[in-house]
Protein backbone atom coordinates (compact mmCIF):
# COMPACT_ATOMS: atom_id res chain seq x y z
CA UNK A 1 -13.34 -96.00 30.65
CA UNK A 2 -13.57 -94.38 27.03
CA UNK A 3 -11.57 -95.44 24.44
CA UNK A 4 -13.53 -94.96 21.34
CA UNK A 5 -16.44 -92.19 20.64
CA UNK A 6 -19.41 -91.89 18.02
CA UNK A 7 -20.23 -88.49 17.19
CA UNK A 8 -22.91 -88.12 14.33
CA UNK A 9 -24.42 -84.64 15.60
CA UNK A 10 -24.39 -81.57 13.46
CA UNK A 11 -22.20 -79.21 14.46
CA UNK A 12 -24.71 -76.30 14.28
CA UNK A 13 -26.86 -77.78 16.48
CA UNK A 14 -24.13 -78.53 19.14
CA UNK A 15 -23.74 -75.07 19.31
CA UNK A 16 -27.15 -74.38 19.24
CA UNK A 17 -27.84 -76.33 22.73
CA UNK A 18 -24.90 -75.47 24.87
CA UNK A 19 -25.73 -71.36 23.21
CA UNK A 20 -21.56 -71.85 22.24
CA UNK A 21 -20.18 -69.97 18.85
CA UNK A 22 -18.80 -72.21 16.75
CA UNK A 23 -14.82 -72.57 15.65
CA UNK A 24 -13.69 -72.62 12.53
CA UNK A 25 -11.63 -75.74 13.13
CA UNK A 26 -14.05 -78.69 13.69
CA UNK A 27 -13.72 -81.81 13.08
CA UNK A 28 -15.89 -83.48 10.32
CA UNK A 29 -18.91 -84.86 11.31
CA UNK A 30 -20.77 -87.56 11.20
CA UNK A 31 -17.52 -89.82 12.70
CA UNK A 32 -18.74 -93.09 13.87
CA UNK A 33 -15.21 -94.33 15.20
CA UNK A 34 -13.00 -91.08 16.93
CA UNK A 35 -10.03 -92.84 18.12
CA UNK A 36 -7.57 -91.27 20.74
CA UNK A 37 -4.97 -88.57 18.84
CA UNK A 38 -7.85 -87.73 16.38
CA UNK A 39 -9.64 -84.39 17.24
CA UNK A 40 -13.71 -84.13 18.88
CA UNK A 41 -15.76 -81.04 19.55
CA UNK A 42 -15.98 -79.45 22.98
CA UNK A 43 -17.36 -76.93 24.67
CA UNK A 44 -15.24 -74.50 26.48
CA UNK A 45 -15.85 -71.21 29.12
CA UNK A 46 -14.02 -68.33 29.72
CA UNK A 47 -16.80 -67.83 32.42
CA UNK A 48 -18.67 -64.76 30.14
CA UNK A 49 -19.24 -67.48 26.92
CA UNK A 50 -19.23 -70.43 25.34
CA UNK A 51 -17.49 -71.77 22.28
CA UNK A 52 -17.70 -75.24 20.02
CA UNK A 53 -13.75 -75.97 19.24
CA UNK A 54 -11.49 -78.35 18.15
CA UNK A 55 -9.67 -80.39 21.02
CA UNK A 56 -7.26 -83.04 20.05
CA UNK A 57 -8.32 -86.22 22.56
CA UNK A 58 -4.90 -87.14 24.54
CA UNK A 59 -4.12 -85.13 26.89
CA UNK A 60 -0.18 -83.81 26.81
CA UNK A 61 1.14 -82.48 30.51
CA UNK A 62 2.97 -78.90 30.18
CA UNK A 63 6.64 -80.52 30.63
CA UNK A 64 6.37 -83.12 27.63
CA UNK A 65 9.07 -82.16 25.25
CA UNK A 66 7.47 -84.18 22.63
CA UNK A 67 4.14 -85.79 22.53
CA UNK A 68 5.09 -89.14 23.26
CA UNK A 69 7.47 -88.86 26.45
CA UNK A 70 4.70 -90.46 28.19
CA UNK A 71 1.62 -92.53 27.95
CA UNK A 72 -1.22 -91.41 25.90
CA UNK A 73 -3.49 -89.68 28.57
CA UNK A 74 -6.86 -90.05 26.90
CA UNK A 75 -8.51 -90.55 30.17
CA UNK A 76 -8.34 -88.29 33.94
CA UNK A 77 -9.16 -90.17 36.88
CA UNK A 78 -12.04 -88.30 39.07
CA UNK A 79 -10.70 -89.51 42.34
CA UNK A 80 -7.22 -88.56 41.67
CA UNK A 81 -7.78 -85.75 39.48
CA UNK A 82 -6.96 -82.65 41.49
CA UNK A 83 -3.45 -84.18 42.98
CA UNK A 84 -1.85 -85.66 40.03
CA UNK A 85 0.30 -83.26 38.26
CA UNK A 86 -0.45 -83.61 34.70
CA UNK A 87 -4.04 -82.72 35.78
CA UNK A 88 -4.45 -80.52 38.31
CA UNK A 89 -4.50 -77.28 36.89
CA UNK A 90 -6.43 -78.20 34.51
CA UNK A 91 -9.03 -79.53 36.66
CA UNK A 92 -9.35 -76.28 38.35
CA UNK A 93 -9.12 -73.87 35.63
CA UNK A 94 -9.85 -75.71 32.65
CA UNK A 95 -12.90 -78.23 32.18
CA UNK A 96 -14.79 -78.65 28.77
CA UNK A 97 -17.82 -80.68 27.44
CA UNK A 98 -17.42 -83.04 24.78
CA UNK A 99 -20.72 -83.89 23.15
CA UNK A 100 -21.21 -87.32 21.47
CA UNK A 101 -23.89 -89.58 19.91
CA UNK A 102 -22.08 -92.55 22.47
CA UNK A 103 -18.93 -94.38 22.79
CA UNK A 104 -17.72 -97.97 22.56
CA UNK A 105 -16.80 -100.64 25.54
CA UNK A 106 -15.27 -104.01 24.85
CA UNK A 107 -15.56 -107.28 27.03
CA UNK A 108 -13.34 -110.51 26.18
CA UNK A 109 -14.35 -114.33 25.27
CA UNK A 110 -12.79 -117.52 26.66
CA UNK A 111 -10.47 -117.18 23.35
CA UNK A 112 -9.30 -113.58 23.83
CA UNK A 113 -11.61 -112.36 21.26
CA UNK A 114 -12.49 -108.71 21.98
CA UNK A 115 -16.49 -108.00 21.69
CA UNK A 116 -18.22 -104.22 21.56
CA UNK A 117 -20.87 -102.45 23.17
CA UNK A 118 -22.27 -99.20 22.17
CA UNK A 119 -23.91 -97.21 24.91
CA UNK A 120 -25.22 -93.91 24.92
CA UNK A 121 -28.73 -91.79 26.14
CA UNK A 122 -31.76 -94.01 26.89
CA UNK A 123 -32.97 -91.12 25.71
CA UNK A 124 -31.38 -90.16 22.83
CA UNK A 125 -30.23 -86.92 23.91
CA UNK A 126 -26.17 -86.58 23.02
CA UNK A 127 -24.17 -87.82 25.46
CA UNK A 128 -21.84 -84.97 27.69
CA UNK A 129 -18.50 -86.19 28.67
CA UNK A 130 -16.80 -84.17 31.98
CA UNK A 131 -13.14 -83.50 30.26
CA UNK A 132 -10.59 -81.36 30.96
CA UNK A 133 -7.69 -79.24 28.46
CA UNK A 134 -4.43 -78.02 28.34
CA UNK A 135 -3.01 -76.40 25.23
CA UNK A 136 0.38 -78.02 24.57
CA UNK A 137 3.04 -75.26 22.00
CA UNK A 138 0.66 -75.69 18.79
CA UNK A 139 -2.14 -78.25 20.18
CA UNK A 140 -5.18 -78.24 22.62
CA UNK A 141 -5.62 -81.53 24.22
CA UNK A 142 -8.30 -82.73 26.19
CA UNK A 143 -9.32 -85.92 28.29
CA UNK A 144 -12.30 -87.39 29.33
CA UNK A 145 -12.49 -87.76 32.60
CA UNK A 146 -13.68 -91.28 34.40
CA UNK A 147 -14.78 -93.03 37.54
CA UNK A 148 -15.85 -96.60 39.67
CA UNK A 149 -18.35 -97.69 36.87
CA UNK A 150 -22.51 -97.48 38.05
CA UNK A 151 -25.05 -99.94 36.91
CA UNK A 152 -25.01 -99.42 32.89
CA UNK A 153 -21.23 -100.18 33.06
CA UNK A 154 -20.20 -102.62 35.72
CA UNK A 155 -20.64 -106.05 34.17
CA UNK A 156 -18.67 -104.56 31.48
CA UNK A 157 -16.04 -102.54 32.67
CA UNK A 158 -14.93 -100.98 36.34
CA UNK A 159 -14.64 -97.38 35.04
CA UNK A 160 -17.07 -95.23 32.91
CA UNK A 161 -16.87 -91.78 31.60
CA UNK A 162 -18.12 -89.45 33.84
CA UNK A 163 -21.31 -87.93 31.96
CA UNK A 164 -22.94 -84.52 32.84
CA UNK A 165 -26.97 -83.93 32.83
CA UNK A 166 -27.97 -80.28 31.37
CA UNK A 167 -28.59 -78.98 34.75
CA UNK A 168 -25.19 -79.39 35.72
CA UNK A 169 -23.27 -77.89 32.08
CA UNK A 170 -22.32 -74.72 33.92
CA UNK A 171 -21.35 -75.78 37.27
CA UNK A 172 -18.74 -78.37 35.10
CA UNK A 173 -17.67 -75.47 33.07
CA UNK A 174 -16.68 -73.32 36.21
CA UNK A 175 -19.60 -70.66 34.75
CA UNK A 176 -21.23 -70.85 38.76
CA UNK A 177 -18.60 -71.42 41.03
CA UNK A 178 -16.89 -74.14 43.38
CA UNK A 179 -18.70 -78.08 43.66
CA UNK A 180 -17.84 -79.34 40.07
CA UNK A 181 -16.04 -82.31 42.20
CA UNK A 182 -19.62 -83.47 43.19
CA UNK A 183 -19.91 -84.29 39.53
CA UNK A 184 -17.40 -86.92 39.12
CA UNK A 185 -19.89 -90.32 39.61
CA UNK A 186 -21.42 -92.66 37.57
CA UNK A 187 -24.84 -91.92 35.84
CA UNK A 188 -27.69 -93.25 37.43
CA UNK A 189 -29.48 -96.16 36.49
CA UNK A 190 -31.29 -96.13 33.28
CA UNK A 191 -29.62 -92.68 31.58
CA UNK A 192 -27.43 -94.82 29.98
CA UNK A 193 -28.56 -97.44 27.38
CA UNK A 194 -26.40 -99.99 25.56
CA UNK A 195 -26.82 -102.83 23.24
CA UNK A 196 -23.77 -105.12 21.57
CA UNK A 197 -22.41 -103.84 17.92
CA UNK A 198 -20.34 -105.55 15.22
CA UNK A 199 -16.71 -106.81 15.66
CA UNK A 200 -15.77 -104.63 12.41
CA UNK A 201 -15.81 -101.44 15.28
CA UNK A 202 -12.52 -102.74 16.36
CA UNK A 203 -10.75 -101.61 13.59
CA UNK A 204 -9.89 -98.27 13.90
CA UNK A 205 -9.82 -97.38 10.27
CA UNK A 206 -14.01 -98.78 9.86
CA UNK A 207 -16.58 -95.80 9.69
CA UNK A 208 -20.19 -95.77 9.04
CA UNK A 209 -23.47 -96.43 10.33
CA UNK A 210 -23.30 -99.91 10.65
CA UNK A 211 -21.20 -99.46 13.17
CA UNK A 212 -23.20 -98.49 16.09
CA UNK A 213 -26.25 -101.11 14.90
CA UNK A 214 -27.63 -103.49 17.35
CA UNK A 215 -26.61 -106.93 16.50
């Protein structure tokens, strides 16, 4: 699952490592709480090159009338992707990156009380969600797309974002042909790091460093 996103990257640079041009619509950066509706950076192919654009995250199927006919579709599931409706041309034709610095999980207490995580790169390279878009009359929406959660996410949550490793940018992005489905699994054990954050992340209005602190 994905629900919330960190990105504190420059923009420049994101374009930099995925050798993208950059649009002249990005959102501002650093953002240490993207919410679903508000817009992130992704990487999109037209199979010759690469460009750094403005998606907004919630994916909107072609026969919506309005934006809210349906659920908010901020998340594709890999095993059902290419059958269900809303996603399956999209899946085919067109996949993106979305870059981040991580993203935010929650578990619960005995009382209800909703606690975060922060997990990202053992690394500390960005992290490189699969997603998939669809422009919608005046917007480009995107999702991220998910799967069973691995080892880094399982005690928290049974789905994770599916995350894709440099080697495998331009088989997601459709640049070298079919097997992009192979893609859609968890990371392996230790890509993915986490440690527990502040409550004040589950506001959606709080920004700021602080946010993505241990505690």
């Amino acid at each position: 699952m994905c629900g919330r996103i960190a990105h504190t990257l420059p923009h420049d640079a994101m374009a930099h490592l995925f050798d993208a041009t950059l649009g002249n619509d990005l959102p501002k950066v650093p953002n240490y709480n993207i919410c679903p509706t508000d817009p992130v950076a992704a990487v999109v192919s037209d199979g010759q090159s690469r460009r750094l654009r403005a998606l907004r995250w919630g994916f909107i199927p072609s026969w919506y009338k309005h934006p809210n006919d349906g659920p908010l579709l901020i998340n594709a599931r890999g095993e059902t992707i290419a059958s269900k409706p809303a996603f399956q041309d999209a899946c085919r034709a067109r996949r993106c990156l979305i870059p981040a610095s991580g993203f935010y999980e929650w578990t619960k207490d005995a009382d209800d009380l909703r606690w975060p995580h922060y997990f990202y790169n053992a690394d500390g390279s960005p992290i490189v969600f699969a997603g998939i878009w669809q422009e919608w009359q005046d917007l480009v929406t995107c999702a991220i797309v998910s799967c069973a959660a691995g080892p880094s996410m399982a005690d928290i949550h049974h789905r994770e974002p599916v995350t894709i490793a440099p080697e495998n940018w331009a088989l997601w992005l459709g640049e070298e042909g079919h097997g992009a489905a192979a893609l859609m699994h968890a990371a392996p054990e230790g890509r993915i790091a986490r440690h527990a954050v502040d409550r004040a992340v589950n506001s959606n209005r709080a920004q700021g460093p602080e946010l993505i602190e241990a505690t």
